[in-house]
PDB file of N, CA and C in Angstrom:
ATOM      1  N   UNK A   1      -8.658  11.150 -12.689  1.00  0.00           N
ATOM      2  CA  UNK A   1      -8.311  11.075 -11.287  1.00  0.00           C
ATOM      3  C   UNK A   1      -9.027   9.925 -10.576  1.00  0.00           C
ATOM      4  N   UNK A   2      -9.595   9.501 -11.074  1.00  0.00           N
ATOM      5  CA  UNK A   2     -10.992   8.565  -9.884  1.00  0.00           C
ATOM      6  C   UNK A   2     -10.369   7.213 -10.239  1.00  0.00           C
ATOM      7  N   UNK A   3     -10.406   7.192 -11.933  1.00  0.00           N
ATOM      8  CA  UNK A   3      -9.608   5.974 -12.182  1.00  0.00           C
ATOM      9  C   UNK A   3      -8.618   5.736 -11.328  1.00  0.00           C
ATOM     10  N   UNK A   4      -7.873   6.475 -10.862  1.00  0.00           N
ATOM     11  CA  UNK A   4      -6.599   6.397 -10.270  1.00  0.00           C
ATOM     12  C   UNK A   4      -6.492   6.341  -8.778  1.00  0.00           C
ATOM     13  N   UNK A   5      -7.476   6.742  -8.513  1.00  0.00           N
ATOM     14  CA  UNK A   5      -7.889   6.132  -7.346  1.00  0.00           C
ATOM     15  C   UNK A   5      -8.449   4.744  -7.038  1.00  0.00           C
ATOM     16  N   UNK A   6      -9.207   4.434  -8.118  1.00  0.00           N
ATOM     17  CA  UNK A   6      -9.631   2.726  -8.341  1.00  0.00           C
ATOM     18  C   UNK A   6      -8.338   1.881  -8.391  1.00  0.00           C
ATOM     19  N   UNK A   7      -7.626   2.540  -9.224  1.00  0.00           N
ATOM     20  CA  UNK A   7      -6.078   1.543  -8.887  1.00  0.00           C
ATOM     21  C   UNK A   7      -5.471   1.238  -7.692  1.00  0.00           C
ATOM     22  N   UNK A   8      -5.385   2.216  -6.749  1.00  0.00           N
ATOM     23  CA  UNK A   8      -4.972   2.444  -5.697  1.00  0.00           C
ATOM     24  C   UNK A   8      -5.538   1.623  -4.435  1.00  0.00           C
ATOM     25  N   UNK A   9      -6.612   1.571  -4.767  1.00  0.00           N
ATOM     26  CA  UNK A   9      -7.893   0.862  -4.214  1.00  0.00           C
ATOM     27  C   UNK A   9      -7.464  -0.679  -4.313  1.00  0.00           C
ATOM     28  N   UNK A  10      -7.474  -1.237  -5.854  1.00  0.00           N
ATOM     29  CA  UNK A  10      -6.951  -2.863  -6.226  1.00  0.00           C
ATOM     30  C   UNK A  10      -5.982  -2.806  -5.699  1.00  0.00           C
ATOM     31  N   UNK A  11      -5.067  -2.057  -5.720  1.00  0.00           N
ATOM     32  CA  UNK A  11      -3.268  -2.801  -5.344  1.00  0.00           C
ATOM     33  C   UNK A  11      -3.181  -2.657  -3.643  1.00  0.00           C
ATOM     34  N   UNK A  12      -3.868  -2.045  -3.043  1.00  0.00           N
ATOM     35  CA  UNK A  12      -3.979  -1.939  -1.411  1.00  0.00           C
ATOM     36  C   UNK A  12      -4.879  -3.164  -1.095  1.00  0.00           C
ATOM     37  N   UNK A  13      -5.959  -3.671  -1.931  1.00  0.00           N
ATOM     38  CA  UNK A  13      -6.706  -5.067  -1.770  1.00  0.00           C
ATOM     39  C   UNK A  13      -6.087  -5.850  -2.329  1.00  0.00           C
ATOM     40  N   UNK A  14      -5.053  -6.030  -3.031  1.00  0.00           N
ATOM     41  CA  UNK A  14      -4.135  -7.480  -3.771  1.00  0.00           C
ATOM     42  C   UNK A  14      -3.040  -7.472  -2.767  1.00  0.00           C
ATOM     43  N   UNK A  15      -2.247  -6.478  -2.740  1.00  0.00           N
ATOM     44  CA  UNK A  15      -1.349  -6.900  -2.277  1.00  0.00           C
ATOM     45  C   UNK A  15      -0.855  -7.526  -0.907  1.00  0.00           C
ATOM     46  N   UNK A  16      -1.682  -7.621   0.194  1.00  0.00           N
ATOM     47  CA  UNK A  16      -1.364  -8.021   1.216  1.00  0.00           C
ATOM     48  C   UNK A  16      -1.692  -9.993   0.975  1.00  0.00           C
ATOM     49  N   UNK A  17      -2.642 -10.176   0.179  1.00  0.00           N
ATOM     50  CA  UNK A  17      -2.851 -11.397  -0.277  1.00  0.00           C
ATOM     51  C   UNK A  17      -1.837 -12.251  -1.444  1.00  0.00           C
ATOM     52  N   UNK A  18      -0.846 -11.393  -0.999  1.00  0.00           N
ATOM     53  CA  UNK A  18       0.287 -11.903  -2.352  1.00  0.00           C
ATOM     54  C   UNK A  18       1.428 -12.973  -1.339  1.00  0.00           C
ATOM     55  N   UNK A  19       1.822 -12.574  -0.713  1.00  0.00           N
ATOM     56  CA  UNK A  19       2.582 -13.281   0.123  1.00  0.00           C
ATOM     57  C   UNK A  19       1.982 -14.895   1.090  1.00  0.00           C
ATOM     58  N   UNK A  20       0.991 -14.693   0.864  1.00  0.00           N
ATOM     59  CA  UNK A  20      -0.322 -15.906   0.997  1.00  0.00           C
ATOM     60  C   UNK A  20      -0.335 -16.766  -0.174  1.00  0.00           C
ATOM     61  N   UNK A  21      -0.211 -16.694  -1.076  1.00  0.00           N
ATOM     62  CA  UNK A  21      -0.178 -17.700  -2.245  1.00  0.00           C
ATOM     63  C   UNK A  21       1.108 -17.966  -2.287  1.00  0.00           C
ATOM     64  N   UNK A  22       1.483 -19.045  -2.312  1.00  0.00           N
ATOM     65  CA  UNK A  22       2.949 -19.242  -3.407  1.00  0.00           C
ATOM     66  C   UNK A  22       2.512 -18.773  -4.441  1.00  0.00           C
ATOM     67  N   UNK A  23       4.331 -18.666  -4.948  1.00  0.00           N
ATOM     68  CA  UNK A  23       4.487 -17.918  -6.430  1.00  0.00           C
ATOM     69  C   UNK A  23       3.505 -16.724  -6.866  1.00  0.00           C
ATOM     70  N   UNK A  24       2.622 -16.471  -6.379  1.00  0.00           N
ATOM     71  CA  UNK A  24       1.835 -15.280  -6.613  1.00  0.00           C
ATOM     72  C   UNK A  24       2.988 -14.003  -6.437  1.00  0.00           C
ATOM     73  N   UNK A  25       3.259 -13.260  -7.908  1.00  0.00           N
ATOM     74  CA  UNK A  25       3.642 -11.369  -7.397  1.00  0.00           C
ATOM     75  C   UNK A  25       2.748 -10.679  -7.825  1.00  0.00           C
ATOM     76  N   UNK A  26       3.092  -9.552  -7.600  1.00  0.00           N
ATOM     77  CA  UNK A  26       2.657  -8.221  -7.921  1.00  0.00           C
ATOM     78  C   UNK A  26       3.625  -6.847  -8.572  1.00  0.00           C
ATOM     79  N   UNK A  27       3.803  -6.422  -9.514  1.00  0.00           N
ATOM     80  CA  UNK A  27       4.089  -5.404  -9.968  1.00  0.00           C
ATOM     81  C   UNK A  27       3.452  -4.207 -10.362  1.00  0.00           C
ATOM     82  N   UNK A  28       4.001  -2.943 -10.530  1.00  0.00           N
ATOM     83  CA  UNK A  28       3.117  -1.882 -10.743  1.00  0.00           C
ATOM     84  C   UNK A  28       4.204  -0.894 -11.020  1.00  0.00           C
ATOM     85  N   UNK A  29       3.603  -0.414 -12.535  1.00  0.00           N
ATOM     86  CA  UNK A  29       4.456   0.853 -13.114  1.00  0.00           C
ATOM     87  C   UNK A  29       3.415   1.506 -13.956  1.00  0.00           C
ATOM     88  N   UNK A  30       3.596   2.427 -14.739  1.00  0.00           N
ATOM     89  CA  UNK A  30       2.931   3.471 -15.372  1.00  0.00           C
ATOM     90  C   UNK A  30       2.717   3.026 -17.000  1.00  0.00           C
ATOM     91  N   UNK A  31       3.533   1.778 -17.525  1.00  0.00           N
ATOM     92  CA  UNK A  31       3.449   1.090 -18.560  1.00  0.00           C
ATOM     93  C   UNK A  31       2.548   0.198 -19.223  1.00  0.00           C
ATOM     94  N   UNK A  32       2.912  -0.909 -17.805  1.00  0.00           N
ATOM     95  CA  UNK A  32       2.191  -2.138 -17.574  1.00  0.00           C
ATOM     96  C   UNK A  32       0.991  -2.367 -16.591  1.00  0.00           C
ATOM     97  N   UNK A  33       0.897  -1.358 -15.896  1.00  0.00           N
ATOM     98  CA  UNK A  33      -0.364  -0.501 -15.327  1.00  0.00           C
ATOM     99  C   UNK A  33       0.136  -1.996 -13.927  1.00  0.00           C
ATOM    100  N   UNK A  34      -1.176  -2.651 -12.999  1.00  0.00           N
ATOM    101  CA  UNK A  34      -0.993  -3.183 -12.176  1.00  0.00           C
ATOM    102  C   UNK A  34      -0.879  -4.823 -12.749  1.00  0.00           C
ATOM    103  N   UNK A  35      -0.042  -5.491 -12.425  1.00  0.00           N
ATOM    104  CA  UNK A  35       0.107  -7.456 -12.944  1.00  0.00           C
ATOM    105  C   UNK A  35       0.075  -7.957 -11.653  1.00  0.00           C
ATOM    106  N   UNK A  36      -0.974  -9.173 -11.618  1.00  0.00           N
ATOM    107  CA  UNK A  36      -0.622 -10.015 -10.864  1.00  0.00           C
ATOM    108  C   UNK A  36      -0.955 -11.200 -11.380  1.00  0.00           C
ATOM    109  N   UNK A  37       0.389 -11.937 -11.462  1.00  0.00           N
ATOM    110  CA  UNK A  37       0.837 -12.764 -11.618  1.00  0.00           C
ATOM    111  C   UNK A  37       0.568 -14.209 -10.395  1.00  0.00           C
ATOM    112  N   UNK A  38      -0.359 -15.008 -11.226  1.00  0.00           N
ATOM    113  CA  UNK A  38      -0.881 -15.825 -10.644  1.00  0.00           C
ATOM    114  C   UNK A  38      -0.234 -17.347 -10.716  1.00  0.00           C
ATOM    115  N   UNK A  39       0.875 -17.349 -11.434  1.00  0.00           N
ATOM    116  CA  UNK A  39       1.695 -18.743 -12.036  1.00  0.00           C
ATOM    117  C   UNK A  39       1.082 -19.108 -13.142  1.00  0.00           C
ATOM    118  N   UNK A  40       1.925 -20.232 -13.362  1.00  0.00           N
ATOM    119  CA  UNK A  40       1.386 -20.819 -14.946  1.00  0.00           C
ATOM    120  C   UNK A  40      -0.127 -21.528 -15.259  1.00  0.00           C
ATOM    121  N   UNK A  41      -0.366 -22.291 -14.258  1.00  0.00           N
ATOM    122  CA  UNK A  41      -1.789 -22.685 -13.820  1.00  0.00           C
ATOM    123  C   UNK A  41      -2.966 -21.385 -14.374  1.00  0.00           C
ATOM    124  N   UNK A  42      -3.028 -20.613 -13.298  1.00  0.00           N
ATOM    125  CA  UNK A  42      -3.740 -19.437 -13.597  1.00  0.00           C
ATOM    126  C   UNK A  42      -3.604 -18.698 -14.624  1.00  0.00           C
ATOM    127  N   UNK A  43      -2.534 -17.807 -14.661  1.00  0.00           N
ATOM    128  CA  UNK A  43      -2.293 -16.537 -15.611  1.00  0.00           C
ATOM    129  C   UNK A  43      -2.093 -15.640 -14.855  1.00  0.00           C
ATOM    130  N   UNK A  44      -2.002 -14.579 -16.047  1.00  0.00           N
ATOM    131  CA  UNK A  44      -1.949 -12.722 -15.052  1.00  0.00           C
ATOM    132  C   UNK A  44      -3.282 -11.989 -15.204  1.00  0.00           C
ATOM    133  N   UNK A  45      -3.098 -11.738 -14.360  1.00  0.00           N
ATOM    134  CA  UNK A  45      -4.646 -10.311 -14.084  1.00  0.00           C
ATOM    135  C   UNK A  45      -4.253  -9.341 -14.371  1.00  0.00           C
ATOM    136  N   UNK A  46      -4.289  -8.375 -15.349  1.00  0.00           N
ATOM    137  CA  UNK A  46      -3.727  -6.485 -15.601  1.00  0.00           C
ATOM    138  C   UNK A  46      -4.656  -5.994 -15.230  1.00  0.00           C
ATOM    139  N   UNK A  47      -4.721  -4.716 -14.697  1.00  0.00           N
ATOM    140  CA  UNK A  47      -5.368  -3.726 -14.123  1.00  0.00           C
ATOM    141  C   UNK A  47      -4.764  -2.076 -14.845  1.00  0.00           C
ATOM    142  N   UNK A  48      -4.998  -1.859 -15.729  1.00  0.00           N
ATOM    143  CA  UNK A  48      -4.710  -0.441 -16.575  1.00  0.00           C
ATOM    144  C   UNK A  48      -5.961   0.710 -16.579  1.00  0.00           C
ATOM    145  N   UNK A  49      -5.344   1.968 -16.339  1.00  0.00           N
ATOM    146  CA  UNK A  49      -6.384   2.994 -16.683  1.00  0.00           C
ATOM    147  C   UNK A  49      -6.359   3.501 -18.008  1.00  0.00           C
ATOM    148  N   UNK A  50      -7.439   3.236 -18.530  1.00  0.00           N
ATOM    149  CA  UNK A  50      -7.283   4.821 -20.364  1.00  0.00           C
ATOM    150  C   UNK A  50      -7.749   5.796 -19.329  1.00  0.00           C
ATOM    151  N   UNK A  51      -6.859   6.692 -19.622  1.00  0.00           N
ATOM    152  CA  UNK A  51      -6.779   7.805 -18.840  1.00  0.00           C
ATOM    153  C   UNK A  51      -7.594   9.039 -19.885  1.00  0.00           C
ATOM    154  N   UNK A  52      -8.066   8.609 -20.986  1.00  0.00           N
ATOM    155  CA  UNK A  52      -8.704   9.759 -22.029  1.00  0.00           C
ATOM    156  C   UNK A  52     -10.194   9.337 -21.496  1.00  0.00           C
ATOM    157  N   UNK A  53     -10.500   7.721 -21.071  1.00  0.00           N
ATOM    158  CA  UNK A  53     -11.642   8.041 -21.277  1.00  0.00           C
ATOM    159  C   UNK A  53     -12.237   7.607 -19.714  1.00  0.00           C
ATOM    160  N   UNK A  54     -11.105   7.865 -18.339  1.00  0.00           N
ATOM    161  CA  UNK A  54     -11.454   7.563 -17.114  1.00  0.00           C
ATOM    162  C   UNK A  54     -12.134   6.603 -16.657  1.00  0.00           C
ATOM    163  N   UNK A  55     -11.093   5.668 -17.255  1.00  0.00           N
ATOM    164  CA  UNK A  55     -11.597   3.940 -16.937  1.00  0.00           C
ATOM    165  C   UNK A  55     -11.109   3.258 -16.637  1.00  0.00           C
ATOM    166  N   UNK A  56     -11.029   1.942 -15.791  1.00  0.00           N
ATOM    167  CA  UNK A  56     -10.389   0.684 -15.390  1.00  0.00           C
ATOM    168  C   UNK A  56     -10.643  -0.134 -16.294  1.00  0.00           C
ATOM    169  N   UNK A  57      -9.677  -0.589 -16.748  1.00  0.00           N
ATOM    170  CA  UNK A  57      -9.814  -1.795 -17.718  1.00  0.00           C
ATOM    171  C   UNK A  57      -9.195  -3.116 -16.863  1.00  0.00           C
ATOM    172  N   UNK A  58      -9.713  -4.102 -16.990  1.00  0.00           N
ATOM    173  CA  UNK A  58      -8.912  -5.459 -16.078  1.00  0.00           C
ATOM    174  C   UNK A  58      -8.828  -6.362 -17.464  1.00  0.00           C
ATOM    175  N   UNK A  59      -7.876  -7.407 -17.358  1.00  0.00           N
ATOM    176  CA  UNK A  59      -7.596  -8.416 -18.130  1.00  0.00           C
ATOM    177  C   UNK A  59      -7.541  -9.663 -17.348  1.00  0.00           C
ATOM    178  N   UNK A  60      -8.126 -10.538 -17.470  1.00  0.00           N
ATOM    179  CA  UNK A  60      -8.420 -11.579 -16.261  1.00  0.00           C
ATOM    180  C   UNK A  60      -7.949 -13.053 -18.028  1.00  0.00           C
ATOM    181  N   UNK A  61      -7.002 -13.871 -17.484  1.00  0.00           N
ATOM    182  CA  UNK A  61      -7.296 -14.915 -18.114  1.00  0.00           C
ATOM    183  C   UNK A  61      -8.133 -15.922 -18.216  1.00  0.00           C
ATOM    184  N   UNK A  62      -9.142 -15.451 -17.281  1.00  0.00           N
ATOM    185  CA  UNK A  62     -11.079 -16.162 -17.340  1.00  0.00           C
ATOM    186  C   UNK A  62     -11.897 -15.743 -18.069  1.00  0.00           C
ATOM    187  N   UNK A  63     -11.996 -14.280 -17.773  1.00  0.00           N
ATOM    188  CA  UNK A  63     -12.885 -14.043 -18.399  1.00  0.00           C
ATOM    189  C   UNK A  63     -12.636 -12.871 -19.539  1.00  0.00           C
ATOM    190  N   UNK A  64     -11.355 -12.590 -19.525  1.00  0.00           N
ATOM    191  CA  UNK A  64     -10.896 -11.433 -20.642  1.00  0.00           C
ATOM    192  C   UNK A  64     -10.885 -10.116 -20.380  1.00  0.00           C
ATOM    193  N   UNK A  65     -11.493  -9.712 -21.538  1.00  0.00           N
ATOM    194  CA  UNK A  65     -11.087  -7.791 -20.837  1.00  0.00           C
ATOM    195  C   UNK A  65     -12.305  -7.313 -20.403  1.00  0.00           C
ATOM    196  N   UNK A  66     -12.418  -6.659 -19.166  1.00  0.00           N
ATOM    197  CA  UNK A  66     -13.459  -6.048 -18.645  1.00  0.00           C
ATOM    198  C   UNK A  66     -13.403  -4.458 -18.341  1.00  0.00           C
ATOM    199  N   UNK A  67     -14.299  -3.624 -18.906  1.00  0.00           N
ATOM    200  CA  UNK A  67     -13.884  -1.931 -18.260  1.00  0.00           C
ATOM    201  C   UNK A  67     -15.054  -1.795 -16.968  1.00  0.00           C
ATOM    202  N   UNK A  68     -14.518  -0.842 -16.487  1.00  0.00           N
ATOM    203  CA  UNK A  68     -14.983  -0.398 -15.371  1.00  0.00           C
ATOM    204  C   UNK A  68     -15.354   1.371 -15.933  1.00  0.00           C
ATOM    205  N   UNK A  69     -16.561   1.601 -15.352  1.00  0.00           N
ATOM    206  CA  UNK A  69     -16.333   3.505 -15.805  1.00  0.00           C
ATOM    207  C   UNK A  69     -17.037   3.962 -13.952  1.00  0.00           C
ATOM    208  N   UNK A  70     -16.964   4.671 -13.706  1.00  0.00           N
ATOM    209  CA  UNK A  70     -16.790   5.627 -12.174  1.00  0.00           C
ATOM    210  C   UNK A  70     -18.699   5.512 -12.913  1.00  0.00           C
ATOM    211  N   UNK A  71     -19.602   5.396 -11.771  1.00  0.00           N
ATOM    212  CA  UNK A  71     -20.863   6.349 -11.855  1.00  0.00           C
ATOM    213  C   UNK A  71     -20.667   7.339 -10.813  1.00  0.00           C
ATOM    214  N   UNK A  72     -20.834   8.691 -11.526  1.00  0.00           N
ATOM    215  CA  UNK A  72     -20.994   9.867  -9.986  1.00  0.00           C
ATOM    216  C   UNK A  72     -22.283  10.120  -9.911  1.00  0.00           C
ATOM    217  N   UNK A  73     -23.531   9.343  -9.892  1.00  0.00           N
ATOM    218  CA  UNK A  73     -24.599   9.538  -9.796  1.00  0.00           C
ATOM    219  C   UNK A  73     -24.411  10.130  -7.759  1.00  0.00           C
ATOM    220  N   UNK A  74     -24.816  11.141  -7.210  1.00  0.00           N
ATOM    221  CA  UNK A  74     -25.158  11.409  -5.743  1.00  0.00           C
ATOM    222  C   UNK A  74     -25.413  10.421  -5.061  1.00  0.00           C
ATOM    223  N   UNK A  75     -24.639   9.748  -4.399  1.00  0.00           N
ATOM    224  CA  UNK A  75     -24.738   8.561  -3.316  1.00  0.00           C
ATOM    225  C   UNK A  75     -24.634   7.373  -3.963  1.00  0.00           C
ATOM    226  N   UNK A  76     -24.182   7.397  -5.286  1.00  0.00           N
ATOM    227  CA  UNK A  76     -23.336   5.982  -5.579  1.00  0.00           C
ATOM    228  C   UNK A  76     -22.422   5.902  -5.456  1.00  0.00           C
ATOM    229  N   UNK A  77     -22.004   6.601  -6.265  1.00  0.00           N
ATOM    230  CA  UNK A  77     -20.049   6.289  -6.360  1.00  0.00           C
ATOM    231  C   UNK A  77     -19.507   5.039  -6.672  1.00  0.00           C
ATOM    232  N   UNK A  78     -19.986   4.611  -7.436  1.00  0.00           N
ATOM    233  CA  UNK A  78     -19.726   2.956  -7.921  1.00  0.00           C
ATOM    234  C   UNK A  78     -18.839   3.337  -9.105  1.00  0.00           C
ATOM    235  N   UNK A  79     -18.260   1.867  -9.122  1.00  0.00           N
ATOM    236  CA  UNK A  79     -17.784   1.811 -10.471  1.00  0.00           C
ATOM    237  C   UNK A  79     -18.313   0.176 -10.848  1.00  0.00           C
ATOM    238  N   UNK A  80     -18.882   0.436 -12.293  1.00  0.00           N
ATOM    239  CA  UNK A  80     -19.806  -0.325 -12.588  1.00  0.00           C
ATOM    240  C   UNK A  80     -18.778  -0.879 -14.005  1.00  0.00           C
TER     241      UNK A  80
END
């Protein structure tokens, strides 16, 4: 669930900044998890949850694959 809230979180912070770039989109389905599509220059950014092990995974064509895991330490609430 939290993962899924972290998604929710990226695509409410990407998407208003999509219409600001040329050629920049955004898609989002349950497959391909969140793409944004940065043109040929850049690349795409994915944003997917593993939902077994309640994580954000990002794919950045900079810097590659990165996970994210929720800390519920009392008064963090980070995702690190």
């Amino acid at each position: 669930m939290l993962a899924a809230e972290g998604m929710s979180m990226i695509e409410r912070a990407i998407k208003p900044l999509v219409p600001m770039n040329d050629g920049y989109s955004l898609t989002h389905n349950e497959v391909t998890g969140i793409v944004l599509d940065c043109g040929k220059k850049v690349g795409k950014y994915t944003f997917k949850i593993d939902h077994r092990e309640e994580k954000l995974v990002m794919q950045s064509p900079i810097s590659g694959t990165l996970e994210y895991f929720y800390d519920p330490t009392p008064g963090q609430g980070i995702w690190l």
